[in-house]
Protein backbone atom coordinates (compact mmCIF):
# COMPACT_ATOMS: atom_id res chain seq x y z
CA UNK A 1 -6.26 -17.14 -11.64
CA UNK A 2 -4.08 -19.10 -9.61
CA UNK A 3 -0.82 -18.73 -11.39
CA UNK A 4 -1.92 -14.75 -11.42
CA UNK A 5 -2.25 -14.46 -7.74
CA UNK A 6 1.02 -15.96 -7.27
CA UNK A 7 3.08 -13.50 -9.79
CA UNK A 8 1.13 -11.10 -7.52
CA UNK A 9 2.41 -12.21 -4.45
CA UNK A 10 6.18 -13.21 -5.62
CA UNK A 11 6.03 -9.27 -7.04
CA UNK A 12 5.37 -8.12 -3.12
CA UNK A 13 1.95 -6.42 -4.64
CA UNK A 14 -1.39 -6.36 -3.51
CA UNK A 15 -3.81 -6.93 -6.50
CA UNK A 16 -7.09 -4.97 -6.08
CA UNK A 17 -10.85 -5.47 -8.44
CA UNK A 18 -10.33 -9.23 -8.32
CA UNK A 19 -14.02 -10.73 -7.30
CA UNK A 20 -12.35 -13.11 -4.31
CA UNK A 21 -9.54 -11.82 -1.67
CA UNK A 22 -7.02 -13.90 0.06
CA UNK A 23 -6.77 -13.09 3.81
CA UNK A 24 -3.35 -10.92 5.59
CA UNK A 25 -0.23 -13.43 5.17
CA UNK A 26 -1.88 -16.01 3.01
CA UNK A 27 0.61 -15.20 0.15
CA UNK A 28 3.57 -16.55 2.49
CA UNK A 29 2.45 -20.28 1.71
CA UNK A 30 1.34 -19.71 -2.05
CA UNK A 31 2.69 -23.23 -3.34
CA UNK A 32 5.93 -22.55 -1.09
CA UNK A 33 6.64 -18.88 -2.68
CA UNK A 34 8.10 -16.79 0.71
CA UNK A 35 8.63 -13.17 -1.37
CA UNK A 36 10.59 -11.05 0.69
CA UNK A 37 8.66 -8.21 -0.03
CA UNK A 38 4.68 -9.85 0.19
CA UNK A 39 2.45 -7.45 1.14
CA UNK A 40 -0.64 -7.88 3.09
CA UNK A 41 -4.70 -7.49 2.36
CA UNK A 42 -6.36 -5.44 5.34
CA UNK A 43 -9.73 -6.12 4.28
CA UNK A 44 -11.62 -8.07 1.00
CA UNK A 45 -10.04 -6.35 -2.61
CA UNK A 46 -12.57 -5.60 -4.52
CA UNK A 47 -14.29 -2.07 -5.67
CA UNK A 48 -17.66 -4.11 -5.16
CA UNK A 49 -17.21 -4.12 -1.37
CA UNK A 50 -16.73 -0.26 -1.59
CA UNK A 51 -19.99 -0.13 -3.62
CA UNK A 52 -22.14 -1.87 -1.63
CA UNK A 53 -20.93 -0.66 1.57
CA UNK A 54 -21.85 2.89 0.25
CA UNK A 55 -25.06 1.61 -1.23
CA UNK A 56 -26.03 0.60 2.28
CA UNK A 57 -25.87 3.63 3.54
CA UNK A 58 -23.21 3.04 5.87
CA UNK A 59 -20.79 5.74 7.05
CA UNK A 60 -17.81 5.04 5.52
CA UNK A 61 -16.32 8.92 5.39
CA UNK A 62 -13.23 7.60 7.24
CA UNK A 63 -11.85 4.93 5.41
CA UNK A 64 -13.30 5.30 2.05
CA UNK A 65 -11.77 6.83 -0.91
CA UNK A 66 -12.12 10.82 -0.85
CA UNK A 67 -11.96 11.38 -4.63
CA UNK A 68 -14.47 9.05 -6.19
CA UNK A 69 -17.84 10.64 -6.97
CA UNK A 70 -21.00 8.35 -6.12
CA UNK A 71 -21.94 6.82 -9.61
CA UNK A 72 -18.64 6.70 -10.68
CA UNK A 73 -17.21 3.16 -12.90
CA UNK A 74 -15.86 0.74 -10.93
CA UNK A 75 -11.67 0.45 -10.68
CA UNK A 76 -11.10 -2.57 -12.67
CA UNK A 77 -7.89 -4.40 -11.78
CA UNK A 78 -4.76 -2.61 -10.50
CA UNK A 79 -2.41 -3.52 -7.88
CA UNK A 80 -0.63 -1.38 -5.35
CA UNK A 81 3.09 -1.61 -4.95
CA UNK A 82 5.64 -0.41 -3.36
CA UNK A 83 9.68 -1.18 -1.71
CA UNK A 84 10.68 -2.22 1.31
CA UNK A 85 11.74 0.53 4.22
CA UNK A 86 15.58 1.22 3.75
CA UNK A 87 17.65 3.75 4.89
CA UNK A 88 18.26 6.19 1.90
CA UNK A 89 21.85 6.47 -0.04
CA UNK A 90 21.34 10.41 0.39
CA UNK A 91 22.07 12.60 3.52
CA UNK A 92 21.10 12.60 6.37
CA UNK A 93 20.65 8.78 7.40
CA UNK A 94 16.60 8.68 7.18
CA UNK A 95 14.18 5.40 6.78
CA UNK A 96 12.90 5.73 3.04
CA UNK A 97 9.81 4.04 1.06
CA UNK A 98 8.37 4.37 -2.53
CA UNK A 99 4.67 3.62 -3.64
CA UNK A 100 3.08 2.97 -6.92
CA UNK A 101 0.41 1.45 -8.83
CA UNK A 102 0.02 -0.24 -11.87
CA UNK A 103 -3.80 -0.56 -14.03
CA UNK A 104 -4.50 -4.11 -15.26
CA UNK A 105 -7.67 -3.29 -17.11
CA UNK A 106 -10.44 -0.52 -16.33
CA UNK A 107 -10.84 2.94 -16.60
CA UNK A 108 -9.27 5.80 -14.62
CA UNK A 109 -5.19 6.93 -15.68
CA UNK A 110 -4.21 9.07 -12.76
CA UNK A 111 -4.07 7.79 -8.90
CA UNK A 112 -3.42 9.80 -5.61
CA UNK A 113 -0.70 7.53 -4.21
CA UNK A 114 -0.49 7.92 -0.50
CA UNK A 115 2.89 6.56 1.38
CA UNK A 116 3.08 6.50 5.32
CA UNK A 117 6.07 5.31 6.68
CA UNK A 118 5.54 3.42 10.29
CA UNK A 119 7.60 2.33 12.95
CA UNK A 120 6.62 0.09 15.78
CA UNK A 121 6.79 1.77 18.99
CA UNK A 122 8.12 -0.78 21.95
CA UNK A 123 6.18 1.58 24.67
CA UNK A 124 3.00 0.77 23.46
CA UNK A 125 3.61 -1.95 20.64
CA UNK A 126 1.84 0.15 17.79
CA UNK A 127 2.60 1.00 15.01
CA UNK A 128 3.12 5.13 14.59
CA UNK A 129 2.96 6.88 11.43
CA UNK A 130 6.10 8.97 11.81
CA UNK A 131 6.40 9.96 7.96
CA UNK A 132 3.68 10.68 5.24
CA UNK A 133 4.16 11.60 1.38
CA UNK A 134 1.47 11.58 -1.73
CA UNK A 135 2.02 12.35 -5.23
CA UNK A 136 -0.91 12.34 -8.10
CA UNK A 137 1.09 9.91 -10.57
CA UNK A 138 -0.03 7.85 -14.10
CA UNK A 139 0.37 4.08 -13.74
CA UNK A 140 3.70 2.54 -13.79
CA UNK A 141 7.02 1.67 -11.77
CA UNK A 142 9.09 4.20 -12.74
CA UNK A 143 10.44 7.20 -10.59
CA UNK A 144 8.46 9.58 -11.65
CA UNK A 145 5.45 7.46 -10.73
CA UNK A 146 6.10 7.13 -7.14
CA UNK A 147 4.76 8.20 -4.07
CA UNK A 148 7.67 9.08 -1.45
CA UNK A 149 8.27 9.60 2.53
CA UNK A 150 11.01 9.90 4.40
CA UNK A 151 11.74 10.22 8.02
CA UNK A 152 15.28 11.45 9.26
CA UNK A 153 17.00 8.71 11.78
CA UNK A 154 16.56 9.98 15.24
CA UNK A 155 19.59 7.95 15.78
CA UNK A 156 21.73 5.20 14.65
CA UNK A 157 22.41 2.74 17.58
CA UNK A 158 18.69 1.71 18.40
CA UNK A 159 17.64 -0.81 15.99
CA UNK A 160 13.67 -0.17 14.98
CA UNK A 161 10.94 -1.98 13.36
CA UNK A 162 9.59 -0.34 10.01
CA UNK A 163 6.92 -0.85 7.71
CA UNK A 164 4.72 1.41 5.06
CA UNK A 165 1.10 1.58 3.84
CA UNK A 166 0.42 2.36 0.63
CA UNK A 167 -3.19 3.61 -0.39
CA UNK A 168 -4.42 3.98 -4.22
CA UNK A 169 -7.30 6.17 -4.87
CA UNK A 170 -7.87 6.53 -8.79
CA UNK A 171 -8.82 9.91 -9.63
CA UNK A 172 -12.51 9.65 -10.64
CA UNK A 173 -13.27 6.49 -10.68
CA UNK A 174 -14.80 4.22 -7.57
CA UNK A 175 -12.09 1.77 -5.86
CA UNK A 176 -11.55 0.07 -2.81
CA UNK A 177 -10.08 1.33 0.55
CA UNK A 178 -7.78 -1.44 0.64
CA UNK A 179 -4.06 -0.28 1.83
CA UNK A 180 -0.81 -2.54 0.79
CA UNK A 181 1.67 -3.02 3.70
CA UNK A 182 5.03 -3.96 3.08
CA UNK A 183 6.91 -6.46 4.85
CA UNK A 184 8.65 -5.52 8.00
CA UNK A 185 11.97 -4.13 8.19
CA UNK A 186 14.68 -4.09 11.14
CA UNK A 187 16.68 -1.17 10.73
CA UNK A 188 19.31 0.75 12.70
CA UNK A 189 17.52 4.44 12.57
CA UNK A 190 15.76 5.24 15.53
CA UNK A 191 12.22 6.90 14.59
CA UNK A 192 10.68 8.54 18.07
């Protein structure tokens, strides 16, 4: 499992379904593998948390999955993916991301894949959603599998902080509410 996490975290992916979660950042020291693209765990990855949590009766209406019926199979193994904020090759200048997923094993072909593109605001020091995108796409890396969001540069001198969060629900099946962040990007496109 070892050797798996680590092709996991050299790939910049978060791997979801696995029984056992590392915690945010942990894939920075994997055996001295620093991928520039490592994304980070917000909470434990597996569709068993999500289960139980709604078997307790808890409200979880916010942050759980919206399209998985109660009784539904469990995930299986996927991972969320997705690039690192850049500004786009196309006009006008604008901060860009992609997301995707990829199945391992376990049922369910289609995902909603959910993209928000964030930029850390200096007033405040949060980050700000400033661009959203979703796309119902089949497993795989390919363009046509990708989630997108884009945000137009406000301007080009002020040099801003970006990021994106990826979220995975598979359509019909039960999986966790786990979101992939990418690494953080300093770019020259002002976002507010």
């Amino acid at each position: 499992m070892r050797k798996y996490v680590a092709v996991a975290a050299v790939s910049s992916a978060i791997v979801l379904g696995l029984a056992t979660a590392a915690p945010a950042g942990a894939a920075d020291g994997l055996d001295g593998v620093d991928a520039p693209g490592t994304t980070e765990v917000a909470a434990p990855a597996t569709s068993q948390a999500w289960e139980e949590k709604a078997s307790a009766g808890t409200d979880s209406s916010a942050e759980g999955p919206s399209q998985q019926p109660l009784g539904a199979p469990s995930a299986g193994v996927f991972y969320t993916n997705g690039d690192n904020v850049h500004i786009s090759s196309t006009a006008p200048a604008s901060a860009s991301g992609h997301g995707w997923w990829v199945k391992i094993s376990g049922p369910g072909t289609k995902a909603k894949v959910t993209i928000e593109l964030q930029a850390l605001d200096h007033r405040d020091n949060k980050w700000k959603t400033v661009a959203t995108g979703s796309k119902n796409v089949y497993s795989g890396t390919g363009s046509a599998n990708r989630a997108h969001a884009r945000k137009t540069c406000t301007n080009r001198v002020q040099k801003v902080q970006w990021r994106s969060r990826i979220d995975v629900d598979i359509i019909g099946v039960n999986d966790s509410p786990e979101k992939a962040i990418t690494k953080t990007r300093s770019l020259w496109c002002g976002a507010f």
